[in-house]
PDB file of N, CA and C in Angstrom:
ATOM      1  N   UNK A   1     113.057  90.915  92.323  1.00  0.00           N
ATOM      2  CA  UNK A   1     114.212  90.635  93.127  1.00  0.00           C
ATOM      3  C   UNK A   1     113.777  89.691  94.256  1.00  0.00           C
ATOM      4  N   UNK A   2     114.288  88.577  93.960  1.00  0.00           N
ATOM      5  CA  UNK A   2     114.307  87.412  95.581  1.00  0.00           C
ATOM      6  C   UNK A   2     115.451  88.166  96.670  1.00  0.00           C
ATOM      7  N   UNK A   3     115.077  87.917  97.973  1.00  0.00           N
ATOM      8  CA  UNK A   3     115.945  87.939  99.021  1.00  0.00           C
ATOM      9  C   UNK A   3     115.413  87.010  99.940  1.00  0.00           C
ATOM     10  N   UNK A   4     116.764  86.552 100.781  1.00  0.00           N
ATOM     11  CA  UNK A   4     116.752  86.005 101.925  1.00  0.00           C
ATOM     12  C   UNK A   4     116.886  85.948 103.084  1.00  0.00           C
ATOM     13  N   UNK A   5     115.486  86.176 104.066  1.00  0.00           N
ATOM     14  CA  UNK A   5     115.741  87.039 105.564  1.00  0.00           C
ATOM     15  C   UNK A   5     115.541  86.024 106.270  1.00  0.00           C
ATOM     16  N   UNK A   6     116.733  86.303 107.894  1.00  0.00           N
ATOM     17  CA  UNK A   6     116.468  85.926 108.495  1.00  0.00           C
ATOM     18  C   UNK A   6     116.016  86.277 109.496  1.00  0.00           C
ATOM     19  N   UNK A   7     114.503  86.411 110.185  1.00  0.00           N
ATOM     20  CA  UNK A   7     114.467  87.587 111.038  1.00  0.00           C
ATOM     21  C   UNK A   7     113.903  87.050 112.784  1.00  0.00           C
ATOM     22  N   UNK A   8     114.203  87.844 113.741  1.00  0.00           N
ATOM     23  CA  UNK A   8     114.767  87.742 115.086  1.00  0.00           C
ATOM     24  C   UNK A   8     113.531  88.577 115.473  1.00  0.00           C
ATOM     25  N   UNK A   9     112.235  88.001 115.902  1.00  0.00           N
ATOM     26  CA  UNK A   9     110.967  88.675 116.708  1.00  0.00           C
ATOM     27  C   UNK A   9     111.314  89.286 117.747  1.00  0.00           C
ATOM     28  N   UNK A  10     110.364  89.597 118.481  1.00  0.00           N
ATOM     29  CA  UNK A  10     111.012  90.033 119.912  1.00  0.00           C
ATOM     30  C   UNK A  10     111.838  90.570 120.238  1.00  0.00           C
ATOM     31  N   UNK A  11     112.361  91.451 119.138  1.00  0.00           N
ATOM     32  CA  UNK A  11     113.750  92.209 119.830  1.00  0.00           C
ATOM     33  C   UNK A  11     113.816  93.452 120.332  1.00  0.00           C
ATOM     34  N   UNK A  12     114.853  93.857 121.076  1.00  0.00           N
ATOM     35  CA  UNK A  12     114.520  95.466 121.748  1.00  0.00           C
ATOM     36  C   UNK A  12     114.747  96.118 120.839  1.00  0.00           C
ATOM     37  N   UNK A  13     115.583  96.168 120.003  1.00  0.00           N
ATOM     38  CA  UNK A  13     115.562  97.094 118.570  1.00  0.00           C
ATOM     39  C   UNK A  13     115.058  96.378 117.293  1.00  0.00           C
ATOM     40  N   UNK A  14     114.822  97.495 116.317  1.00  0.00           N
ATOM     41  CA  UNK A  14     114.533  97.335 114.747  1.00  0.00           C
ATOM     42  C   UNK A  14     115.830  97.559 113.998  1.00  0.00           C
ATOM     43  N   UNK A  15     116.003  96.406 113.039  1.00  0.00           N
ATOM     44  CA  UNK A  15     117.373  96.597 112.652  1.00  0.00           C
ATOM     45  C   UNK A  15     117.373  95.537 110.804  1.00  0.00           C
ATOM     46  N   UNK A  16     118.231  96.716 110.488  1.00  0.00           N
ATOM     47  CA  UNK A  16     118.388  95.688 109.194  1.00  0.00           C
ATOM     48  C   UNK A  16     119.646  95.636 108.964  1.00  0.00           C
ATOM     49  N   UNK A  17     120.361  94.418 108.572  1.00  0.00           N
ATOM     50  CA  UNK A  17     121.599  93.379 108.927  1.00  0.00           C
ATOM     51  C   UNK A  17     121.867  93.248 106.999  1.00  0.00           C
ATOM     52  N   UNK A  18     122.693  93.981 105.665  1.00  0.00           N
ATOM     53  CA  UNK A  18     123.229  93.225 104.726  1.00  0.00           C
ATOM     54  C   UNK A  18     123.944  92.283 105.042  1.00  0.00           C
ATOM     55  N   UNK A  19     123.582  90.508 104.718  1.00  0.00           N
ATOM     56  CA  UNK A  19     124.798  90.084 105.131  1.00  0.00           C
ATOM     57  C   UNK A  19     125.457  89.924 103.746  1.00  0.00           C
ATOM     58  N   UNK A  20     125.141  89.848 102.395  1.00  0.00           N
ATOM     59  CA  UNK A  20     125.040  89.241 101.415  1.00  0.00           C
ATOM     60  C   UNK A  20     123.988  90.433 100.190  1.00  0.00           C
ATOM     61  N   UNK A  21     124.570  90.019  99.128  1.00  0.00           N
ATOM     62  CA  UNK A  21     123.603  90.923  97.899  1.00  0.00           C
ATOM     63  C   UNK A  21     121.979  90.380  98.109  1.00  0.00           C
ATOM     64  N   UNK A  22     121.832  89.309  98.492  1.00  0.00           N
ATOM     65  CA  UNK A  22     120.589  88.685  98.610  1.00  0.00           C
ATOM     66  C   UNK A  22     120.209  88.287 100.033  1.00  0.00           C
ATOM     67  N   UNK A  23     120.830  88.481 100.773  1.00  0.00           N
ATOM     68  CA  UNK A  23     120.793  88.127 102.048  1.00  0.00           C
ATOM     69  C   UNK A  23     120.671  88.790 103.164  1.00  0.00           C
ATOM     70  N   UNK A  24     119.959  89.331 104.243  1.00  0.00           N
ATOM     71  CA  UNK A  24     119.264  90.304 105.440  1.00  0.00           C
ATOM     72  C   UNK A  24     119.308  89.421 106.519  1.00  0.00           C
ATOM     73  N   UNK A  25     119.565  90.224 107.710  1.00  0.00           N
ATOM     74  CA  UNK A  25     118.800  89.857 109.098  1.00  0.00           C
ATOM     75  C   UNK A  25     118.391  91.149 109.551  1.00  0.00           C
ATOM     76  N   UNK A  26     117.377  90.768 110.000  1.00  0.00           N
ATOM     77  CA  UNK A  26     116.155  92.037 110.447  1.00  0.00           C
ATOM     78  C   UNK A  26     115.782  91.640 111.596  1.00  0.00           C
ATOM     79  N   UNK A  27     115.840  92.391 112.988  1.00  0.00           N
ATOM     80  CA  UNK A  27     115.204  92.411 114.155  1.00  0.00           C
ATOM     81  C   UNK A  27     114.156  92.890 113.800  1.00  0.00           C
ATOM     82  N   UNK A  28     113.108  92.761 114.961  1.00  0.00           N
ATOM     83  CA  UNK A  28     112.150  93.057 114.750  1.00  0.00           C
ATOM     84  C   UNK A  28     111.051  93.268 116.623  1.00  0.00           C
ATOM     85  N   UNK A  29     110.623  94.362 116.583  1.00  0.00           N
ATOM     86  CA  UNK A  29     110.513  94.186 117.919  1.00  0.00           C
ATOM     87  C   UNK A  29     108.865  93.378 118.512  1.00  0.00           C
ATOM     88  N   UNK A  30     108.085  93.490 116.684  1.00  0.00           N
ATOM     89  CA  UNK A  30     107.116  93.014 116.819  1.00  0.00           C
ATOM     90  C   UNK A  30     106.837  91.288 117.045  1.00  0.00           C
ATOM     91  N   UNK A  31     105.886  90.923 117.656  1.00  0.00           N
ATOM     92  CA  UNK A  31     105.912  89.077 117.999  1.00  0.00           C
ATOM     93  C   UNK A  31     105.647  88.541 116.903  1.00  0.00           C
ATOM     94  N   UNK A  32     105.772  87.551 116.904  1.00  0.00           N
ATOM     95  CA  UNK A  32     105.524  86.805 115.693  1.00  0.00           C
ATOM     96  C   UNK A  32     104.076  86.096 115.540  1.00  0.00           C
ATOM     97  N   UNK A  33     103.151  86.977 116.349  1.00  0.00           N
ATOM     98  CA  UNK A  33     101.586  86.382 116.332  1.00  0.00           C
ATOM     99  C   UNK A  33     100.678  87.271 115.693  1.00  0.00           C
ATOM    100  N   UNK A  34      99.788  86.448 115.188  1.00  0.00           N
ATOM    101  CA  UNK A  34      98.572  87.189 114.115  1.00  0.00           C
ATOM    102  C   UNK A  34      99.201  88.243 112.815  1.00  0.00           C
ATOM    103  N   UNK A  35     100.425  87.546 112.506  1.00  0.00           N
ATOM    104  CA  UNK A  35     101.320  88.432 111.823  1.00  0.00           C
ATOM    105  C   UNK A  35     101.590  90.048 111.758  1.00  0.00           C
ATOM    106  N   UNK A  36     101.994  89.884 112.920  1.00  0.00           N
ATOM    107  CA  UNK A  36     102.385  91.151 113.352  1.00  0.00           C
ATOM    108  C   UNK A  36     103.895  91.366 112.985  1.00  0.00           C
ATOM    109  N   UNK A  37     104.694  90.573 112.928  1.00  0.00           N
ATOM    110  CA  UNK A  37     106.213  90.397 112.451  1.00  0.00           C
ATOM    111  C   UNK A  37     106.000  90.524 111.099  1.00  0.00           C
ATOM    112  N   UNK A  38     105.435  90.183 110.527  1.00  0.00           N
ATOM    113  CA  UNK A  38     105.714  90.045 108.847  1.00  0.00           C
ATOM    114  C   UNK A  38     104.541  91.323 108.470  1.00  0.00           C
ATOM    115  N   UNK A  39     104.207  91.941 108.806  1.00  0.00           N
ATOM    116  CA  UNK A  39     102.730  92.787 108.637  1.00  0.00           C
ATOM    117  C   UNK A  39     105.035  94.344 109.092  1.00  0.00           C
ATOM    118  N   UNK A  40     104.915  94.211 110.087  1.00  0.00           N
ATOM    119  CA  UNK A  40     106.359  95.051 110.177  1.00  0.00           C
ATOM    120  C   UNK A  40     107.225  94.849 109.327  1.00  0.00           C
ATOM    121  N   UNK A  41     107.967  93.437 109.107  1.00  0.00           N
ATOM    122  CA  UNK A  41     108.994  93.221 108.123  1.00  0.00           C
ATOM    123  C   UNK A  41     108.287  93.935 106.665  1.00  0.00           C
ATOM    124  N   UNK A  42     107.233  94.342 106.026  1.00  0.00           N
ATOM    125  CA  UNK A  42     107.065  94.543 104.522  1.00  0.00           C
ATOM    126  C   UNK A  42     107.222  96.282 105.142  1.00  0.00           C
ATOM    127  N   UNK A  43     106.602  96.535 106.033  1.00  0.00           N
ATOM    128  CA  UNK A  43     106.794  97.903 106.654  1.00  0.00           C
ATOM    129  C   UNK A  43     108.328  98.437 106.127  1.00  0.00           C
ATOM    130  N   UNK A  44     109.238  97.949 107.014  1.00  0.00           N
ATOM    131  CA  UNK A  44     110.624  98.219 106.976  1.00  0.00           C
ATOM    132  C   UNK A  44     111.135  97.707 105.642  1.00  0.00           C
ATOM    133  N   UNK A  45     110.707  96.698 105.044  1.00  0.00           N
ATOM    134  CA  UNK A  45     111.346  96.922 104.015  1.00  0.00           C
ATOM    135  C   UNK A  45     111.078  97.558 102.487  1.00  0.00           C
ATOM    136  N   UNK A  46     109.592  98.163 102.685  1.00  0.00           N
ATOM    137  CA  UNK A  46     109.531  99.367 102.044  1.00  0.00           C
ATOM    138  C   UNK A  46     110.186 100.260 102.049  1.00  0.00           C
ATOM    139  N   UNK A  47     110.496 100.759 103.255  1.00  0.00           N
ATOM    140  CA  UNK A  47     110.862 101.833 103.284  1.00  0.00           C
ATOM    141  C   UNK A  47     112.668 101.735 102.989  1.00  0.00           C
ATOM    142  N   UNK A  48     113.517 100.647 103.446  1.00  0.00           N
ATOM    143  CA  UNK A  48     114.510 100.364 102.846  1.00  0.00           C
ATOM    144  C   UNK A  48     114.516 100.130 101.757  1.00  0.00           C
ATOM    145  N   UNK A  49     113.937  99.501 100.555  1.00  0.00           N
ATOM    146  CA  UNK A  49     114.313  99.448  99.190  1.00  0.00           C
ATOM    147  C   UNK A  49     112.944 100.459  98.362  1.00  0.00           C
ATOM    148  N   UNK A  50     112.813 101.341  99.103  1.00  0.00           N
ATOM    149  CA  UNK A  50     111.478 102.620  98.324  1.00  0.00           C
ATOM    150  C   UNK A  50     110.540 101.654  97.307  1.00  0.00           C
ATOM    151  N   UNK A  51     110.256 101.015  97.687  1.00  0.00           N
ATOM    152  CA  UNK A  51     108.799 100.813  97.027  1.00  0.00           C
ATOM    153  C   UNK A  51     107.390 100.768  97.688  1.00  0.00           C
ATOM    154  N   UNK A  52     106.095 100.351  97.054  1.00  0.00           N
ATOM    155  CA  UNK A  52     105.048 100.248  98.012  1.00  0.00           C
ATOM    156  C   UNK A  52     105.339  98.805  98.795  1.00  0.00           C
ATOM    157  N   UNK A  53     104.284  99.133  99.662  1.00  0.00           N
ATOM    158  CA  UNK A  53     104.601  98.207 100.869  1.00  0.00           C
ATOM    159  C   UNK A  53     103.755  96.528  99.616  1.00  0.00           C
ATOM    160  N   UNK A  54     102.872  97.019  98.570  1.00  0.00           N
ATOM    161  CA  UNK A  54     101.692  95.528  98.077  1.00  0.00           C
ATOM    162  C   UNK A  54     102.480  95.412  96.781  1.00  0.00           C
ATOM    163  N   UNK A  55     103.975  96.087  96.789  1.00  0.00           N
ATOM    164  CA  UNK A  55     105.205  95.569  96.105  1.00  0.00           C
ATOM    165  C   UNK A  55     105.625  94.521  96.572  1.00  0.00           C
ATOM    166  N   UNK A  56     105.609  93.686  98.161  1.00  0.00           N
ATOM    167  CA  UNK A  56     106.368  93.151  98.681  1.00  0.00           C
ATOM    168  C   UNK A  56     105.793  91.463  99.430  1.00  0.00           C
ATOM    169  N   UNK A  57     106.150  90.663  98.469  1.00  0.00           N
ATOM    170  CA  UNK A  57     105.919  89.291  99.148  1.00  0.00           C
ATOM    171  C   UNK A  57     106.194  88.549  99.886  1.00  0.00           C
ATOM    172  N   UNK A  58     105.736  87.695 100.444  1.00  0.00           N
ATOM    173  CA  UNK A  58     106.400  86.930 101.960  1.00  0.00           C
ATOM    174  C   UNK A  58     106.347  85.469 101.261  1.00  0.00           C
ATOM    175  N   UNK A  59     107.253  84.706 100.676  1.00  0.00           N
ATOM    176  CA  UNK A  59     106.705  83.896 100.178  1.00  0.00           C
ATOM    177  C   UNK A  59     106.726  82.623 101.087  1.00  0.00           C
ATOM    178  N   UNK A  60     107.548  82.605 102.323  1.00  0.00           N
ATOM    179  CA  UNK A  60     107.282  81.380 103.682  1.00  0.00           C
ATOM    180  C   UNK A  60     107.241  82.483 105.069  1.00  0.00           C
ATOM    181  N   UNK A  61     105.744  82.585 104.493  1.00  0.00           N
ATOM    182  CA  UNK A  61     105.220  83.554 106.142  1.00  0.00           C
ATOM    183  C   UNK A  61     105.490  83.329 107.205  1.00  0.00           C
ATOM    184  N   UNK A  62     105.181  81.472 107.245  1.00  0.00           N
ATOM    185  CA  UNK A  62     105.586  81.060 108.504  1.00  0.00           C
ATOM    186  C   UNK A  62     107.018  80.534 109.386  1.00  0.00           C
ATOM    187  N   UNK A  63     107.931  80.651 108.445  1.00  0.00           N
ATOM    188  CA  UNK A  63     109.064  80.409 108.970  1.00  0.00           C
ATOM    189  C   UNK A  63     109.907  81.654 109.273  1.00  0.00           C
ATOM    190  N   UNK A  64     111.300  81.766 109.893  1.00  0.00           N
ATOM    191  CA  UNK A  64     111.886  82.378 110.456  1.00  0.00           C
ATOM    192  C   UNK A  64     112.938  83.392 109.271  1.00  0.00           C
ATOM    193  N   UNK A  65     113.337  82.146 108.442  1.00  0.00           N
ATOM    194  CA  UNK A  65     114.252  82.226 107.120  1.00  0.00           C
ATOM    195  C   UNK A  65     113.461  82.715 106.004  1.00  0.00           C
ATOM    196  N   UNK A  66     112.788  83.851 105.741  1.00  0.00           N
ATOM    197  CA  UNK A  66     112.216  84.311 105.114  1.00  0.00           C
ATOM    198  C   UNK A  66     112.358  84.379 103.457  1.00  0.00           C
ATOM    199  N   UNK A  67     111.371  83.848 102.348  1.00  0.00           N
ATOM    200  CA  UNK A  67     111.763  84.269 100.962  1.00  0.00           C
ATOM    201  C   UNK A  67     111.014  85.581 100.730  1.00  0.00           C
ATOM    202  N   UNK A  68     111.481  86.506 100.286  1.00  0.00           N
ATOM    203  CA  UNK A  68     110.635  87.830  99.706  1.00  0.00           C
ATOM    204  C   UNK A  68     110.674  88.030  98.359  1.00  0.00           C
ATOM    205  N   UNK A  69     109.666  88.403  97.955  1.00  0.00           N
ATOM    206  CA  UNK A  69     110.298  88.362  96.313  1.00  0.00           C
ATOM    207  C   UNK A  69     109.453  90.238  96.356  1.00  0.00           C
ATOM    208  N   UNK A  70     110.665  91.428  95.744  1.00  0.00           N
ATOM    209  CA  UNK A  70     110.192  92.677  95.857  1.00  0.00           C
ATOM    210  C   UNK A  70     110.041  92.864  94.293  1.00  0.00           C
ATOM    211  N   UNK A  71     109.166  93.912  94.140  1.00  0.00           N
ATOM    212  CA  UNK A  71     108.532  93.755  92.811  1.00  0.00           C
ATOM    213  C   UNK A  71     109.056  95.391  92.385  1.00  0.00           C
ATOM    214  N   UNK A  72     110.207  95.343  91.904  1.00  0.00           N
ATOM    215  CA  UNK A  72     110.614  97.454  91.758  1.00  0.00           C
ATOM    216  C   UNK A  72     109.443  98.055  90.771  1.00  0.00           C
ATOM    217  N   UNK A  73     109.477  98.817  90.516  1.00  0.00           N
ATOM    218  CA  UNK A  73     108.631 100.000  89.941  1.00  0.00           C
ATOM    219  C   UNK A  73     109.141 100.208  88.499  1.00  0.00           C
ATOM    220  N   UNK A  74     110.422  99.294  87.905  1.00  0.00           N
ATOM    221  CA  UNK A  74     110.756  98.931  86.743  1.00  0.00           C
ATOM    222  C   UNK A  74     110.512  97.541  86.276  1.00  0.00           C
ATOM    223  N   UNK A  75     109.827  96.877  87.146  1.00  0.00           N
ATOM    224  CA  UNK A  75     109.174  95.197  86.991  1.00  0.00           C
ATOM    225  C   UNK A  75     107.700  95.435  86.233  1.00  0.00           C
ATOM    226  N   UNK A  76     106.841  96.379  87.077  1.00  0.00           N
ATOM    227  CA  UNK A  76     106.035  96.396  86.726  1.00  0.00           C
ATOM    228  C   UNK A  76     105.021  96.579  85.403  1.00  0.00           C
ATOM    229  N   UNK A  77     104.340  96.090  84.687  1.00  0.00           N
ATOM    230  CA  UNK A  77     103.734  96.372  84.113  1.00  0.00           C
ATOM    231  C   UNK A  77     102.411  96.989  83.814  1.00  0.00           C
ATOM    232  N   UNK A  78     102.400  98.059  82.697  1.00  0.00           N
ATOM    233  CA  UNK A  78     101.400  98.871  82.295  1.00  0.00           C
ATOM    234  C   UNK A  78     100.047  98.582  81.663  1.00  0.00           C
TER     235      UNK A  78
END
């Protein structure tokens, strides 16, 4: 599954935003240095779509507009 986040560092709350079947905004209260934002974003979104956290890719780390591609537990192979 691809999705598309857009996510907001620095914020006073943690928050996840459906805007769209494929589409998120996620606060985040962590900064966006030494990947501490995206090291949180796979955090939270484990735990929102139940998989492991080394299910979950960042595929433009460095930008704001995030691609993720989540790997379910029916993707996987044996």
């Amino acid at each position: 599954m691809i999705l598309h986040i857009k996510i907001k560092p620095n914020s006073k709350k943690e928050l996840i935003q459906k805007v769209s079947d494929k589409e998120y905004k996620v606060e985040l209260k962590e900064p966006p240095e030494n990947n501490k934002a995206n090291k949180r974003l796979i955090n939270l979104l484990s735990k929102e779509f139940k998989v492991p956290a080394k299910n979950i890719k960042i595929k433009t780390p460095s930008s704001r507009n995030k691609i993720i591609e989540i790997i379910s537990l029916l993707q996987q192979t044996f």
